[in-house]
PDB file of N, CA and C in Angstrom:
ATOM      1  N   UNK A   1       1.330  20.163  -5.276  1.00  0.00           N
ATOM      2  CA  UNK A   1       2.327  19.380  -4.566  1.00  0.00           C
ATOM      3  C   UNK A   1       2.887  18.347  -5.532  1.00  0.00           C
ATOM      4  N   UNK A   2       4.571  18.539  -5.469  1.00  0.00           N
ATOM      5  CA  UNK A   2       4.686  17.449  -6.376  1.00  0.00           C
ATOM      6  C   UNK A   2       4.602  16.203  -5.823  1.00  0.00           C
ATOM      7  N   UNK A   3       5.146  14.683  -6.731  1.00  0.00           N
ATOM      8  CA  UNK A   3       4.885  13.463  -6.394  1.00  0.00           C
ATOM      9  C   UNK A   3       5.997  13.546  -5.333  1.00  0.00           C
ATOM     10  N   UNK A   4       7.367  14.079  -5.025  1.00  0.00           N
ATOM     11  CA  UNK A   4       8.324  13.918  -4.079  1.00  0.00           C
ATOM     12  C   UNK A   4       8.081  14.308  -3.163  1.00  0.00           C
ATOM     13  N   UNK A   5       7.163  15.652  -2.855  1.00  0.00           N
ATOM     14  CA  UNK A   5       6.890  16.045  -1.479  1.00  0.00           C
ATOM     15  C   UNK A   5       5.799  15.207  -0.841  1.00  0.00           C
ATOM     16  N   UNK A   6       4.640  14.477  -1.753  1.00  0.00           N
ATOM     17  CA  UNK A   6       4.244  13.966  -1.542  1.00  0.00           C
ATOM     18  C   UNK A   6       4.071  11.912  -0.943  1.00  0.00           C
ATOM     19  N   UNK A   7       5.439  11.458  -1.817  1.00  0.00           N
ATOM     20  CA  UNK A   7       6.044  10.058  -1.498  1.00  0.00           C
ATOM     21  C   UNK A   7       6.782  10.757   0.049  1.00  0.00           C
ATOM     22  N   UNK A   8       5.915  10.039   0.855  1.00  0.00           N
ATOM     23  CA  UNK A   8       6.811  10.237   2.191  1.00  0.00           C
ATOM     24  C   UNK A   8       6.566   9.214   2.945  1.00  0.00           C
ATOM     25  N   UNK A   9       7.413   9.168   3.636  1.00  0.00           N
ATOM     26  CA  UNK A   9       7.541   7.514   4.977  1.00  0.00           C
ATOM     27  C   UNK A   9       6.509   8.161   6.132  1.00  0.00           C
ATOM     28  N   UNK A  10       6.223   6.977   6.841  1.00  0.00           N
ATOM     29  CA  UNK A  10       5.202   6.897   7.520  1.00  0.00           C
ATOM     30  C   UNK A  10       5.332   5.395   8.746  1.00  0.00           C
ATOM     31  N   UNK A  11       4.922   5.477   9.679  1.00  0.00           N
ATOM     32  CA  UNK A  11       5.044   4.644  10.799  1.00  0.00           C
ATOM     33  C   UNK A  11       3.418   4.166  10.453  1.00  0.00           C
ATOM     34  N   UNK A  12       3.582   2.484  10.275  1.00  0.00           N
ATOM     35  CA  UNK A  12       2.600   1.867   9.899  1.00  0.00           C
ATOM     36  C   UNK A  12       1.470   1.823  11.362  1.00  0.00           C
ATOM     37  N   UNK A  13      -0.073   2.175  11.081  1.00  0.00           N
ATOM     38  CA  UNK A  13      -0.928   2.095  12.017  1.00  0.00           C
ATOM     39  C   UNK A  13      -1.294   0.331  12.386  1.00  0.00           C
ATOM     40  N   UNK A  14      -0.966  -0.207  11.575  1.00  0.00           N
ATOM     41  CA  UNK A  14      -1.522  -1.548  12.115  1.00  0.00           C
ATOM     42  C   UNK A  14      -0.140  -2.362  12.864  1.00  0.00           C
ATOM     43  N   UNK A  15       1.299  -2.332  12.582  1.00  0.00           N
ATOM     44  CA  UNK A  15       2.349  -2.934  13.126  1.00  0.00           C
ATOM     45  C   UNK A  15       3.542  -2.149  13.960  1.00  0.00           C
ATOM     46  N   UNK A  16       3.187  -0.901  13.253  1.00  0.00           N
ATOM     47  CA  UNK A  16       4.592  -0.062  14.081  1.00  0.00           C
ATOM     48  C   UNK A  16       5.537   0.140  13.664  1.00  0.00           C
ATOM     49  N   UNK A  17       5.760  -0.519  12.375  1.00  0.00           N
ATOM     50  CA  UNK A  17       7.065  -0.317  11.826  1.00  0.00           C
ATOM     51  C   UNK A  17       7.041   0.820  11.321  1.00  0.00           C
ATOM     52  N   UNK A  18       8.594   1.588  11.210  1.00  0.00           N
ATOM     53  CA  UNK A  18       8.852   2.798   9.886  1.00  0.00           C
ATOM     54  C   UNK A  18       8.863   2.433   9.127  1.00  0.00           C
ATOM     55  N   UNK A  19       8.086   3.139   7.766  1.00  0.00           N
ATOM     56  CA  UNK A  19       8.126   2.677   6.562  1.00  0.00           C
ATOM     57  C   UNK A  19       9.114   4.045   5.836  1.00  0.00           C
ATOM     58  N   UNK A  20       9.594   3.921   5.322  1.00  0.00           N
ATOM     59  CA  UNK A  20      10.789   4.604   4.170  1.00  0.00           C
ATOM     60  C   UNK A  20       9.574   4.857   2.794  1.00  0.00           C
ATOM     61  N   UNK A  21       9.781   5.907   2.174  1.00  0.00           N
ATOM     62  CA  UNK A  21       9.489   6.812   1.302  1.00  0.00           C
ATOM     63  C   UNK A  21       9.899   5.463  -0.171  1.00  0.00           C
ATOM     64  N   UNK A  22       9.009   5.279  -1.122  1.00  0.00           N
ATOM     65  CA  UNK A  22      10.031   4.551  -2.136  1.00  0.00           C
ATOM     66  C   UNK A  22      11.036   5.485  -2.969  1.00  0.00           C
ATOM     67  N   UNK A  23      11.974   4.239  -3.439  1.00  0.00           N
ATOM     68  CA  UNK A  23      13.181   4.762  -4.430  1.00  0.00           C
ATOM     69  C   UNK A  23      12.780   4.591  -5.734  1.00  0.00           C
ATOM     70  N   UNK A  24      12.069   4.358  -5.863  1.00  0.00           N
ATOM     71  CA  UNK A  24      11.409   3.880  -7.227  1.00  0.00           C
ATOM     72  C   UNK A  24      10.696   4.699  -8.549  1.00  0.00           C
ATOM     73  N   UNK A  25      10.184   5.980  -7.534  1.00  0.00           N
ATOM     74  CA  UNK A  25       9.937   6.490  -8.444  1.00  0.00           C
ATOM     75  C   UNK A  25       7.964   6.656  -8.002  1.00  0.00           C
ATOM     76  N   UNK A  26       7.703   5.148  -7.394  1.00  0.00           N
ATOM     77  CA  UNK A  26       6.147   5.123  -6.693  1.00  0.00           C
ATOM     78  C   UNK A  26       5.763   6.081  -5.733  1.00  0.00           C
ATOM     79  N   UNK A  27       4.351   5.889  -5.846  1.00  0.00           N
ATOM     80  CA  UNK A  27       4.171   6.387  -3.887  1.00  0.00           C
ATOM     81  C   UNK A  27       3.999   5.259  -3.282  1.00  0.00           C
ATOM     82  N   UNK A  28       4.500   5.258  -1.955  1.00  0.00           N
ATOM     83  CA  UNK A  28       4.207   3.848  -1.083  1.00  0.00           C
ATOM     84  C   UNK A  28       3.288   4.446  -0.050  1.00  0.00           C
ATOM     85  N   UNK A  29       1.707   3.546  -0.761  1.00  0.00           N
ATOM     86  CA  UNK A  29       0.831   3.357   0.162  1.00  0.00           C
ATOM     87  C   UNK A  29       0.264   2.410   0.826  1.00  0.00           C
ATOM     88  N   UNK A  30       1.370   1.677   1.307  1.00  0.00           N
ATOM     89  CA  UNK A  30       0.674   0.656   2.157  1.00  0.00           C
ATOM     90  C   UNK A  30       3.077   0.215   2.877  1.00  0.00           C
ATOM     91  N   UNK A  31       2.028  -0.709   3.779  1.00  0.00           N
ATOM     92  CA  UNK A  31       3.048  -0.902   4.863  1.00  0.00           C
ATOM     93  C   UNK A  31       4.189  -2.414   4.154  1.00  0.00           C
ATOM     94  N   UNK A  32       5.374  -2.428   3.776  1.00  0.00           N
ATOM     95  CA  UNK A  32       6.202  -3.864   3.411  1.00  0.00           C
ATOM     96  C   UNK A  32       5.897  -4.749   4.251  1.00  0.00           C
ATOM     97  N   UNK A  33       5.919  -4.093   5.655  1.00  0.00           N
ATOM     98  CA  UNK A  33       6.148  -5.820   6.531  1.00  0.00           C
ATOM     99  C   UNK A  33       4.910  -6.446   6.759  1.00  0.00           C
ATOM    100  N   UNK A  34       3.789  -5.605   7.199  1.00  0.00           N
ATOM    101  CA  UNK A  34       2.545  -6.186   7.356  1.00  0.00           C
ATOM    102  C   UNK A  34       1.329  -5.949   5.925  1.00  0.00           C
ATOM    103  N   UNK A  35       1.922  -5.064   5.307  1.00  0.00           N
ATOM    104  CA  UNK A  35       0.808  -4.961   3.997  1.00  0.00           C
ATOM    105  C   UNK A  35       0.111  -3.868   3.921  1.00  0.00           C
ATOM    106  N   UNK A  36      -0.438  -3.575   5.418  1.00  0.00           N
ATOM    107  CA  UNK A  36      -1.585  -2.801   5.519  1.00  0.00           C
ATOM    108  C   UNK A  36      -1.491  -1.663   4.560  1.00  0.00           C
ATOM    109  N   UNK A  37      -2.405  -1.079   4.645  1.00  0.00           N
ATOM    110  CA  UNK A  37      -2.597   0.426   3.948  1.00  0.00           C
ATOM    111  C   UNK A  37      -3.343   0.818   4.787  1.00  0.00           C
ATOM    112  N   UNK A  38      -3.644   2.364   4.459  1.00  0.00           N
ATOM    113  CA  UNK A  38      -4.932   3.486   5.110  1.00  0.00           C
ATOM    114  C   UNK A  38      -5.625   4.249   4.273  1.00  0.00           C
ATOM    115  N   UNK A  39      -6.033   4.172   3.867  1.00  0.00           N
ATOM    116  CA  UNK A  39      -7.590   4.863   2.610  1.00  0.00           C
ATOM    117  C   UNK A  39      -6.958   6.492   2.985  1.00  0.00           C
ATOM    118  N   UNK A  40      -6.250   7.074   1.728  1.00  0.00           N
ATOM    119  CA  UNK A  40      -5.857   8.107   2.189  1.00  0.00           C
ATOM    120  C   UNK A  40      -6.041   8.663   0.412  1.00  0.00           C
ATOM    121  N   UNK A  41      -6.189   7.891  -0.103  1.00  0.00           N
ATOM    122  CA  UNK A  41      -6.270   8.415  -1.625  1.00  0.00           C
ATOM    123  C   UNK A  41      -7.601   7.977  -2.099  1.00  0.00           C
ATOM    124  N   UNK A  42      -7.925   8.882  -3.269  1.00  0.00           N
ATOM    125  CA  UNK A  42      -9.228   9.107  -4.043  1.00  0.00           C
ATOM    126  C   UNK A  42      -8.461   8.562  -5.469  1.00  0.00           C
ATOM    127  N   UNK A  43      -7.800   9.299  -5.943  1.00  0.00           N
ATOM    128  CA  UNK A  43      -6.749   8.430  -7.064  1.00  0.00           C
ATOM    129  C   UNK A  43      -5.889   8.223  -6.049  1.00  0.00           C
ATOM    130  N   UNK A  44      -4.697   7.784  -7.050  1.00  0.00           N
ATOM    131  CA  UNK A  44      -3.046   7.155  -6.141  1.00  0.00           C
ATOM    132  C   UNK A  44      -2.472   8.681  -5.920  1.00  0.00           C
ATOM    133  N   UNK A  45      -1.952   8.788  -4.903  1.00  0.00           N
ATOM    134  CA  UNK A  45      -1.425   9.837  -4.475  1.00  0.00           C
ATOM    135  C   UNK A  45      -1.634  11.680  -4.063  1.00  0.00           C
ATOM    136  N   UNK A  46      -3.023  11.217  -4.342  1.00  0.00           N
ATOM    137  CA  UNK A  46      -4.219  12.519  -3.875  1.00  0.00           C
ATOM    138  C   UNK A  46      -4.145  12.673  -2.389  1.00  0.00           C
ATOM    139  N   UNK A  47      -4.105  11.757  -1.864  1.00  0.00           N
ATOM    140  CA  UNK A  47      -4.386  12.237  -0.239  1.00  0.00           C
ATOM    141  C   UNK A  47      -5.813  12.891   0.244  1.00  0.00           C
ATOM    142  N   UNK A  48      -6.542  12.541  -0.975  1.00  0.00           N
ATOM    143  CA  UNK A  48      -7.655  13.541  -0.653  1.00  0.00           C
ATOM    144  C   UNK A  48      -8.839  12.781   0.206  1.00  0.00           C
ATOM    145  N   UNK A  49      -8.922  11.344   0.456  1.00  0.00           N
ATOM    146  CA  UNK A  49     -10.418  10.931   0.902  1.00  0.00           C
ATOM    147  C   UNK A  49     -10.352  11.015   2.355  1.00  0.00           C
ATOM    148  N   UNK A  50     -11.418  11.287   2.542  1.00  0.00           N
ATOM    149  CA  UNK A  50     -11.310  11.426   4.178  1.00  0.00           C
ATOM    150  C   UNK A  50     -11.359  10.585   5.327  1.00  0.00           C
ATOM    151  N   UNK A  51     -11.562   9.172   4.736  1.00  0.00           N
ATOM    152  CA  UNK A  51     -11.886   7.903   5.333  1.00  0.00           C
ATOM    153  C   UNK A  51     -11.278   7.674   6.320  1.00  0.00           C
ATOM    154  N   UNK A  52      -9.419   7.807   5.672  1.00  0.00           N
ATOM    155  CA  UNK A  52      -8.709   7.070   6.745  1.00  0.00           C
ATOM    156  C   UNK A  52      -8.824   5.852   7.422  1.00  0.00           C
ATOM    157  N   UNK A  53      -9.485   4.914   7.275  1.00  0.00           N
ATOM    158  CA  UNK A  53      -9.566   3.554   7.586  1.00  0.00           C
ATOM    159  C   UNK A  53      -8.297   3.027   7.516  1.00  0.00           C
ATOM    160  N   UNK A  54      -8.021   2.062   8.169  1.00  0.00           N
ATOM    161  CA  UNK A  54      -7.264   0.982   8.115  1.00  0.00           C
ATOM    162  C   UNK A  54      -7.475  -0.025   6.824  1.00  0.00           C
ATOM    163  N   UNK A  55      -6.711  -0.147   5.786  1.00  0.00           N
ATOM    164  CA  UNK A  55      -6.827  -0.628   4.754  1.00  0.00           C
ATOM    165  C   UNK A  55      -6.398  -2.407   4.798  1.00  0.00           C
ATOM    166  N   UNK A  56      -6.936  -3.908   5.014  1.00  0.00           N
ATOM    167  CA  UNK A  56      -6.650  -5.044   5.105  1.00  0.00           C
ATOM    168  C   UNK A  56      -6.422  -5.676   3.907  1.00  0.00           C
ATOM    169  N   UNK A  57      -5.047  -6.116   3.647  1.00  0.00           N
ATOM    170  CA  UNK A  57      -5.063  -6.995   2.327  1.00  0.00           C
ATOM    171  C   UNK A  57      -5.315  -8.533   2.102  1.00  0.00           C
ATOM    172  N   UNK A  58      -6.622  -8.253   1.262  1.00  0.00           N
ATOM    173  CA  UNK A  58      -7.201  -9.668   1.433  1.00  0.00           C
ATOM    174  C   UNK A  58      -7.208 -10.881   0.303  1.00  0.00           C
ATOM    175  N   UNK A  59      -6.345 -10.060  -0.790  1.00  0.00           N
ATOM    176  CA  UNK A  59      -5.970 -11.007  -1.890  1.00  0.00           C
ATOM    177  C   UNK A  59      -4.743 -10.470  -2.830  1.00  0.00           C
ATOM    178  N   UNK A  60      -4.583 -11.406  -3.999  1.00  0.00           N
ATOM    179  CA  UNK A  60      -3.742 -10.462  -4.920  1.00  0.00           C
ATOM    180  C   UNK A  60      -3.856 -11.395  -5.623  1.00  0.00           C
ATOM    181  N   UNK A  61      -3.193 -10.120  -6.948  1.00  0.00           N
ATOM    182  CA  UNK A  61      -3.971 -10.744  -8.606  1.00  0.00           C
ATOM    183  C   UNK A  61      -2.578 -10.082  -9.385  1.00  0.00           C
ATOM    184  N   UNK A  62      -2.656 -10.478 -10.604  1.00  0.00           N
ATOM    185  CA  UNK A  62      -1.875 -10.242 -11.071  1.00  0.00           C
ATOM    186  C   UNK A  62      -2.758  -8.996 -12.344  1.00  0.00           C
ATOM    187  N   UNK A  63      -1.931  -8.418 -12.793  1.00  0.00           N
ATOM    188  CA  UNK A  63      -2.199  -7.752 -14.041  1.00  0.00           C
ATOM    189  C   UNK A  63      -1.114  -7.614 -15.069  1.00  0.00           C
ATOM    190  N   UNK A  64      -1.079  -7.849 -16.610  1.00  0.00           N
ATOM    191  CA  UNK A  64      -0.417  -8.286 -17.531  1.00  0.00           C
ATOM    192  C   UNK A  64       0.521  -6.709 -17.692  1.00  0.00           C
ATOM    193  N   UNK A  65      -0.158  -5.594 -17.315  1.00  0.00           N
ATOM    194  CA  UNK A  65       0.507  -4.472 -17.682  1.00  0.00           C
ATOM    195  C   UNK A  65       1.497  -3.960 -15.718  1.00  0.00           C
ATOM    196  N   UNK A  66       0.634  -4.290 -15.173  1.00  0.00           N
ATOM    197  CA  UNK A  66       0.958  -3.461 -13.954  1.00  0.00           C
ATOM    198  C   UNK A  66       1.734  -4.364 -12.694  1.00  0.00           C
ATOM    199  N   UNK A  67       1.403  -6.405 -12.938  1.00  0.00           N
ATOM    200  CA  UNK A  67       2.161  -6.669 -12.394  1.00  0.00           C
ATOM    201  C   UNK A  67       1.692  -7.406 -11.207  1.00  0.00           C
ATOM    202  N   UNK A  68       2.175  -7.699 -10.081  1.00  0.00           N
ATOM    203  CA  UNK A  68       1.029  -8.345  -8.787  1.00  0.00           C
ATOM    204  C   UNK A  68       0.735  -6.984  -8.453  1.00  0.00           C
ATOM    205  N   UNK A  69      -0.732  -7.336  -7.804  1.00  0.00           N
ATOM    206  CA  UNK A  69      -1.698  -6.102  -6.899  1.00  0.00           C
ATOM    207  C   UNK A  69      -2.183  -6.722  -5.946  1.00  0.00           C
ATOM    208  N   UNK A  70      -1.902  -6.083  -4.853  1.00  0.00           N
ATOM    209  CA  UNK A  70      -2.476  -6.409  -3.382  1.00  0.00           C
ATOM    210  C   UNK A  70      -4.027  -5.752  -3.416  1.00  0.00           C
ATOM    211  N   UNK A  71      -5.342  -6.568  -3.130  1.00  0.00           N
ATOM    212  CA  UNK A  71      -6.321  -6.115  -3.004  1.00  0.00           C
ATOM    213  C   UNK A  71      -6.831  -5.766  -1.692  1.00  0.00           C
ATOM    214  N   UNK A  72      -7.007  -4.690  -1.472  1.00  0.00           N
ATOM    215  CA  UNK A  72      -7.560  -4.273  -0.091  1.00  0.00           C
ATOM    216  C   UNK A  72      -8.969  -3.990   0.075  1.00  0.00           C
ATOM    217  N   UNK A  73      -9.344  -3.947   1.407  1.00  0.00           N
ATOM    218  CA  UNK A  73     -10.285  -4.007   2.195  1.00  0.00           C
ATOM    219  C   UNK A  73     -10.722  -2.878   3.026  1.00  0.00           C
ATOM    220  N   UNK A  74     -11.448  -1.613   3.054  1.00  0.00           N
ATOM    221  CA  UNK A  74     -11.151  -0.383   4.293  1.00  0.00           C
ATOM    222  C   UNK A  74     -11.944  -1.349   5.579  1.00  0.00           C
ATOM    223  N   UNK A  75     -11.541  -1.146   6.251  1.00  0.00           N
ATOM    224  CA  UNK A  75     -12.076  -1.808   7.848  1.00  0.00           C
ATOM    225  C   UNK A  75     -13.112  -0.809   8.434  1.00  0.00           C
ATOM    226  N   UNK A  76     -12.980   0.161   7.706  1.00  0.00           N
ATOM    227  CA  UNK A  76     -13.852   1.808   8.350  1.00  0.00           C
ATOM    228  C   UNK A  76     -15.220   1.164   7.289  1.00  0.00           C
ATOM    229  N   UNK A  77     -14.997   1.556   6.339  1.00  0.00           N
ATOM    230  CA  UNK A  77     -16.020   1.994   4.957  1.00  0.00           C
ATOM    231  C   UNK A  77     -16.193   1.157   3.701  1.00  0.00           C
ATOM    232  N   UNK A  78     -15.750   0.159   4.018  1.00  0.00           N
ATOM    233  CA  UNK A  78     -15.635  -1.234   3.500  1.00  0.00           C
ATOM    234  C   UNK A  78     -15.288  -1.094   1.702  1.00  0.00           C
ATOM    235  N   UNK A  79     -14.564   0.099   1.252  1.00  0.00           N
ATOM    236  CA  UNK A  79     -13.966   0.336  -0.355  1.00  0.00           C
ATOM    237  C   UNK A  79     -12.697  -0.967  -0.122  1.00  0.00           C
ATOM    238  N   UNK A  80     -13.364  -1.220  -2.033  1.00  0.00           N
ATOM    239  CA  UNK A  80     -12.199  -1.999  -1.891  1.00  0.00           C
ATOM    240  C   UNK A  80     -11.286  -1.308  -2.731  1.00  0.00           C
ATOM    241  N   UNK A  81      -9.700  -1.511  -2.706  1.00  0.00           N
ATOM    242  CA  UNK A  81      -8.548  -1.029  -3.539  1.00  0.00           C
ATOM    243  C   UNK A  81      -8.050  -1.958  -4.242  1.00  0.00           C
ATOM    244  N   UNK A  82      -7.196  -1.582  -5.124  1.00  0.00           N
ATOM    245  CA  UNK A  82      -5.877  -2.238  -5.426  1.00  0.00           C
ATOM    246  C   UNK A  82      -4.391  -1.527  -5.339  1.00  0.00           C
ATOM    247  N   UNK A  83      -3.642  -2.025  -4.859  1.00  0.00           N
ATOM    248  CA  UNK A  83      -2.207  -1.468  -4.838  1.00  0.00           C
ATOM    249  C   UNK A  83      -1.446  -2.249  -5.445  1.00  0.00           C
ATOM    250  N   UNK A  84      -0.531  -1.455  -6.650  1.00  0.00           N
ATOM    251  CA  UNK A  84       0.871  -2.654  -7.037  1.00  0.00           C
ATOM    252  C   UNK A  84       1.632  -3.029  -6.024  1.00  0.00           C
ATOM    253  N   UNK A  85       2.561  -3.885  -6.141  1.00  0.00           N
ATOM    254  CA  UNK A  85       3.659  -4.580  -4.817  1.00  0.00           C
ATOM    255  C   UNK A  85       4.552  -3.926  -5.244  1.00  0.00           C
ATOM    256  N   UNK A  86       4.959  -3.198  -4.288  1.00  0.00           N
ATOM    257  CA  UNK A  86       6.117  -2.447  -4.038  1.00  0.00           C
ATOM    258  C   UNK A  86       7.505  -3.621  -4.162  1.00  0.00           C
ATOM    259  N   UNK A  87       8.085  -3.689  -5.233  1.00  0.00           N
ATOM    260  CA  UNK A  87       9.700  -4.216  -4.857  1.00  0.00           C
ATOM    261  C   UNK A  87      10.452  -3.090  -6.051  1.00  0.00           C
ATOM    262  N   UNK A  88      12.126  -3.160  -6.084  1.00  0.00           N
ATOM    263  CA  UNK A  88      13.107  -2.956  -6.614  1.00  0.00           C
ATOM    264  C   UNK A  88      13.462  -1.257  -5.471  1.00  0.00           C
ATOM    265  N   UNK A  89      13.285  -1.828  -4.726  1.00  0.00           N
ATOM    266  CA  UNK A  89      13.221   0.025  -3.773  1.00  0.00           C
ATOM    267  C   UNK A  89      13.942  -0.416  -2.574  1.00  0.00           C
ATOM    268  N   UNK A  90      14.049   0.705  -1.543  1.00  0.00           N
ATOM    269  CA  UNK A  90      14.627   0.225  -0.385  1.00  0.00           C
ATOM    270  C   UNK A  90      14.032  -0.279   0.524  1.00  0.00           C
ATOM    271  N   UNK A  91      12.743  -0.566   0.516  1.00  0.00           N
ATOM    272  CA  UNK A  91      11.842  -1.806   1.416  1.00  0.00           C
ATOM    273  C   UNK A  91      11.060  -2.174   0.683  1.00  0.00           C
ATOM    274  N   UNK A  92      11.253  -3.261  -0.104  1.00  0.00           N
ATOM    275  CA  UNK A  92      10.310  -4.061  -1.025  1.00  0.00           C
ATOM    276  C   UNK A  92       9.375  -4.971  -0.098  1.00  0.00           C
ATOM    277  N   UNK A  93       8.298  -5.095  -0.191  1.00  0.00           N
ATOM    278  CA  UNK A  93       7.049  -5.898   0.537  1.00  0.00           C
ATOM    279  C   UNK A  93       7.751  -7.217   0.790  1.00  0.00           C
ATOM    280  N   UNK A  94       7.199  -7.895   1.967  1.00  0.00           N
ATOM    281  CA  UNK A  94       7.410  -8.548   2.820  1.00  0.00           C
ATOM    282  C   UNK A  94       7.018  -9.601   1.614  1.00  0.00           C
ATOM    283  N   UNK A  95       7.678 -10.735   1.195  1.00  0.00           N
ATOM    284  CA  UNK A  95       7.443 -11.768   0.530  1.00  0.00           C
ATOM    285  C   UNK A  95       6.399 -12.984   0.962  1.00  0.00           C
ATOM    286  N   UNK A  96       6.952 -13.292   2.799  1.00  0.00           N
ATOM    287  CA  UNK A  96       5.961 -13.870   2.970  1.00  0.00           C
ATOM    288  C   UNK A  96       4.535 -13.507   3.284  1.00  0.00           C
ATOM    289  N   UNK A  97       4.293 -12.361   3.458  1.00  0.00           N
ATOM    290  CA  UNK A  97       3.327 -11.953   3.758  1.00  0.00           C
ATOM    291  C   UNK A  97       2.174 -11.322   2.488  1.00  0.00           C
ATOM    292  N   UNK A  98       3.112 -11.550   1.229  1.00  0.00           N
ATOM    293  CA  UNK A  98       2.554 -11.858   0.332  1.00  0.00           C
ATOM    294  C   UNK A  98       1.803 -12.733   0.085  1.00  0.00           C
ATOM    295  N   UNK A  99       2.499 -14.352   0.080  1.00  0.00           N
ATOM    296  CA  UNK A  99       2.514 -15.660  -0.163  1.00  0.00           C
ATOM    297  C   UNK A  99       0.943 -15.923   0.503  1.00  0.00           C
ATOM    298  N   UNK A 100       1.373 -15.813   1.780  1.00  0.00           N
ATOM    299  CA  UNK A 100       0.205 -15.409   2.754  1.00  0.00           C
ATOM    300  C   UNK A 100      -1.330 -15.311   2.222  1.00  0.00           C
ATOM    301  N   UNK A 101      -1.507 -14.510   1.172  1.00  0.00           N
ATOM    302  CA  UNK A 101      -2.751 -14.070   0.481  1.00  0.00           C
ATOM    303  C   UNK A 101      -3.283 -14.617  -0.484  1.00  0.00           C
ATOM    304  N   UNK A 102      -1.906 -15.846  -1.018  1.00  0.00           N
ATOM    305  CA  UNK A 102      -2.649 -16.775  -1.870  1.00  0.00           C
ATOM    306  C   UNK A 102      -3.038 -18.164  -1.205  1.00  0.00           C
ATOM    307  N   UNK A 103      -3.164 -17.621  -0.057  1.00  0.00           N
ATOM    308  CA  UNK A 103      -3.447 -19.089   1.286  1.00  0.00           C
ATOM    309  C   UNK A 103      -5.160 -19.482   1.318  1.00  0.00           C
TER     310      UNK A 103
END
């Protein structure tokens, strides 16, 4: 499967919103307006773990090569992640709800 069939939009489990596929070139795994994610990858864009948890973002950090990263939380199975912040696309992450995480 390539990365295009695979970058696909998705109706967020924790808020409801539609989320849009990125333009960017990423996969978007996690939600702009509320953050969330769902443990759906083993690497980025595998789809392979079976967890499915509800993914909570409970911090963010920066990295010199990759940029801000939202650190997550599974609510199921307690892995933690990191995800880059989705911006320059057609739903770039919710800013304040960024801000939010350095609270």
């Amino acid at each position: 499967m390539g990365r295009k069939d695979e970058n696909k939009g998705f109706i967020c489990e924790h808020c409801g919103q539609r989320v849009l596929p990125t333009t960017n070139g990423s996969y978007r795994n996690h939600c702009p307006f509320c953050l969330y994610s769902k443990h759906m990858d083993i690497k980025p864009g595998d789809r392979q773990c079976q967890c499915h948890g509800l993914m909570k973002p409970v911090d963010l950090k920066y990295h010199t090569k990759k940029g801000f990263q939202i650190i997550y939380e599974c609510l199921k199975c307690g892995k933690k992640k990191v995800n880059k912040v989705v911006d320059f696309t057609v739903q770039p992450d919710n800013t304040d709800e960024l801000i939010k995480l350095f609270s």
